[in-house]
Protein backbone atom coordinates (compact mmCIF):
# COMPACT_ATOMS: atom_id res chain seq x y z
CA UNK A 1 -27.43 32.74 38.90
CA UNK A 2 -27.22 31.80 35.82
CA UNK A 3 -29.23 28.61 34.70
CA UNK A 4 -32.13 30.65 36.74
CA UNK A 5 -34.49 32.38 33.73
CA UNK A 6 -36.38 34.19 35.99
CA UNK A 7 -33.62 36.90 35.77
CA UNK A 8 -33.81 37.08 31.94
CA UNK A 9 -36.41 39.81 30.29
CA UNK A 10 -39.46 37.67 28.82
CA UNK A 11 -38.68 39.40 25.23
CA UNK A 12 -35.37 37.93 25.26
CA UNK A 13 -36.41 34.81 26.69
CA UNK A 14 -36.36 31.52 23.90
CA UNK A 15 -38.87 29.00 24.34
CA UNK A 16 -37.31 25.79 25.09
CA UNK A 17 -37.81 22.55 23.20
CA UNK A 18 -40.51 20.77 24.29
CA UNK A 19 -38.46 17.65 25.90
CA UNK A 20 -36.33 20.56 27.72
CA UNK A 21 -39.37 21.69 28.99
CA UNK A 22 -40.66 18.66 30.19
CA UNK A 23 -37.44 18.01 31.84
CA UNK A 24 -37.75 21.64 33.38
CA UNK A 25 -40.95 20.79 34.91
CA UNK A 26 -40.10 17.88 36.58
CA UNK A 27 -42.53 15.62 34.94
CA UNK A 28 -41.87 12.22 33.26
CA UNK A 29 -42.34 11.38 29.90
CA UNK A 30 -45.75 8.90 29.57
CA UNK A 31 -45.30 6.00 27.76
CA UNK A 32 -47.27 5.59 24.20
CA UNK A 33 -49.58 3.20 23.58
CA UNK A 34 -48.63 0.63 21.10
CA UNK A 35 -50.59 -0.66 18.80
CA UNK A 36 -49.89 -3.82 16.82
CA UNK A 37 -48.35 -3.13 13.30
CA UNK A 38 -50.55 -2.82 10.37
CA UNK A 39 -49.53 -3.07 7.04
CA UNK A 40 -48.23 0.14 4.99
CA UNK A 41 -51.31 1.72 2.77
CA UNK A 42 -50.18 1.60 -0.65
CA UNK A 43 -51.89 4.81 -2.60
CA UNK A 44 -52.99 3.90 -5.46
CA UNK A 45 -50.71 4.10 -8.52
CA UNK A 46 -51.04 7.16 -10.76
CA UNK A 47 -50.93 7.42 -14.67
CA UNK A 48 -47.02 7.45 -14.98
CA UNK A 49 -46.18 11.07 -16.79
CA UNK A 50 -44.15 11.24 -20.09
CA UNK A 51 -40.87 12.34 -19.71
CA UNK A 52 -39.40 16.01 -21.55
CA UNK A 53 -40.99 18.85 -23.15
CA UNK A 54 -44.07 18.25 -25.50
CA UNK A 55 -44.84 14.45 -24.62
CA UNK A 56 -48.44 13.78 -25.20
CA UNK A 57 -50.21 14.35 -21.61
CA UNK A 58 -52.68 17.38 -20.74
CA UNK A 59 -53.62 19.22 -24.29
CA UNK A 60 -49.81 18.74 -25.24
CA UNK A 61 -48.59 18.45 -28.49
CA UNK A 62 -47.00 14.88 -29.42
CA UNK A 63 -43.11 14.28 -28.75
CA UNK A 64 -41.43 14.99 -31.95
CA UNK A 65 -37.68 13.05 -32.28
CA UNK A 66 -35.31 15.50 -32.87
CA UNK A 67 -33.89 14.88 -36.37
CA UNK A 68 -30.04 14.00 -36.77
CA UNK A 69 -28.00 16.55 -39.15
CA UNK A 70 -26.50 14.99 -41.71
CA UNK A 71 -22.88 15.05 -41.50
CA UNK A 72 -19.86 15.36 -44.05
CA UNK A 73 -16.82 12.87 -44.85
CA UNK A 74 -15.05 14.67 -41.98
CA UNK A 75 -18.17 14.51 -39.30
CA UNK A 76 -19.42 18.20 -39.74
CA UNK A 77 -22.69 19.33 -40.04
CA UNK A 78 -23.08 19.72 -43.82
CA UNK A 79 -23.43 23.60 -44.63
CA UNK A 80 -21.68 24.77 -42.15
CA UNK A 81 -18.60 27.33 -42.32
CA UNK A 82 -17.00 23.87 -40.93
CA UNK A 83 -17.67 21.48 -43.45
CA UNK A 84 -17.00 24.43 -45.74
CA UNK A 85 -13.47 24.88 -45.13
CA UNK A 86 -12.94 20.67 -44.38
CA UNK A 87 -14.25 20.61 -48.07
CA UNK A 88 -11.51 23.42 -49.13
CA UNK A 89 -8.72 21.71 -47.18
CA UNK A 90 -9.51 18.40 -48.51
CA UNK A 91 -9.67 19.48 -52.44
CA UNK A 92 -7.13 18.45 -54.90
CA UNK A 93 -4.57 21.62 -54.21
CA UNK A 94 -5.85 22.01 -50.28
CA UNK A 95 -5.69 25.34 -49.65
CA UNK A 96 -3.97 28.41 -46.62
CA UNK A 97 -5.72 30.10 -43.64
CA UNK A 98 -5.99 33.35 -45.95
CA UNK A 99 -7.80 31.64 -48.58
CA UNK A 100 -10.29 29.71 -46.16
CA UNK A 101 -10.62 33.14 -44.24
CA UNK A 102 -11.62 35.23 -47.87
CA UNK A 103 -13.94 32.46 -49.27
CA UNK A 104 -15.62 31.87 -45.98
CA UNK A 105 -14.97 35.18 -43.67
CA UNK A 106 -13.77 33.36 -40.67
CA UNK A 107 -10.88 31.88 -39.49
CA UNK A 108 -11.04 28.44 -39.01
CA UNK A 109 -8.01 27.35 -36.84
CA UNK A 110 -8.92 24.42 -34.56
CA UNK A 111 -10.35 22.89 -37.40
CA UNK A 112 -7.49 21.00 -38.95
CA UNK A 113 -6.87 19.60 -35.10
CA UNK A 114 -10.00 18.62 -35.25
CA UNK A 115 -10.05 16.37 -38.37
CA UNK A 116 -6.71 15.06 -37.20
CA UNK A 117 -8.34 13.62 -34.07
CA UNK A 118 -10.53 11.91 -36.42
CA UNK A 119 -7.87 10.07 -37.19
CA UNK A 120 -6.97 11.53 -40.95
CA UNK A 121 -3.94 12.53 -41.79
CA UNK A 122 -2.93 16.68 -42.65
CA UNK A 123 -0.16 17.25 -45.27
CA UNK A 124 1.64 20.17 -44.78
CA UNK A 125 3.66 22.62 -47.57
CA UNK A 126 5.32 25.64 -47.13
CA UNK A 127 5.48 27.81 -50.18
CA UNK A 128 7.05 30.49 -51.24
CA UNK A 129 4.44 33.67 -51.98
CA UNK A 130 6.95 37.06 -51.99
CA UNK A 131 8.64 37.63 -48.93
CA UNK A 132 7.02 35.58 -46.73
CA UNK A 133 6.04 31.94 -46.88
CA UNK A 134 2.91 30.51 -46.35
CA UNK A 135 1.49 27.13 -45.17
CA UNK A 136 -0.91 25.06 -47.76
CA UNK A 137 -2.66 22.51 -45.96
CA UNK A 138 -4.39 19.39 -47.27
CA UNK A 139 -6.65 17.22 -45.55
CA UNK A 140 -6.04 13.42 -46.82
CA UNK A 141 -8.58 10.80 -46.90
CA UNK A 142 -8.07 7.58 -44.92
């Protein structure tokens, strides 16, 4: 049959949970002793640990505050290729992706998005330069 184990190899045998196995064996579960409820053991409280890397605790060095970079008109990090070409864009002519790109060696194309989301305003010219015409952009202050 098949709820009878003696048929089943001992190796492939599982060991039953011990509430199956009381069941198996006929025998009834004894009731526990209670005893009357005591109230919950509070450890006591540990030294409360500083929070992030190099707070003051076991031979650690003292938090240091990161510094805040100092920003430009345009919310760049001053000296950055960024706030290098906002600077270009925003001077008296403005200036064209191929003049940002040879001053600075990088193209900087999200950039004027950027500032516009910032909430200033980009003026756009088209000139002229041989056969093809190029875009002059100028970043204006609010």
């Amino acid at each position: 049959m098949a709820d009878d184990i003696s048929d089943i190899p001992a190796i492939l045998r599982r060991p039953l949970p011990a509430k199956a196995a009381e069941k198996a064996k006929g025998d009834t579960p004894k009731a526990k002793a209670t005893t009357p409820p005591q109230a919950p053991v509070t450890p006591p409280e540990a030294p409360k640990k500083a929070k992030g890397k190099g707070a003051k605790g076991e031979g650690g060095k003292p938090a240091i505050e990161p510094a805040k970079a100092a920003v430009d008109a345009y919310g760049f990090k001053l000296d950055t290729i960024k706030s290098k070409a906002a600077a270009m864009y925003a001077s008296k002519r403005g200036a064209t992706v191929v003049e940002v790109k040879e001053a600075l060696g990088s193209l900087q194309l999200n950039l004027l998005k950027d500032v516009e989301k910032r909430g200033f305003t980009i003026e756009r010219t088209k000139e002229k330069t041989g056969s093809r015409s190029v875009t002059r952009y100028k970043i204006v202050t609010k």
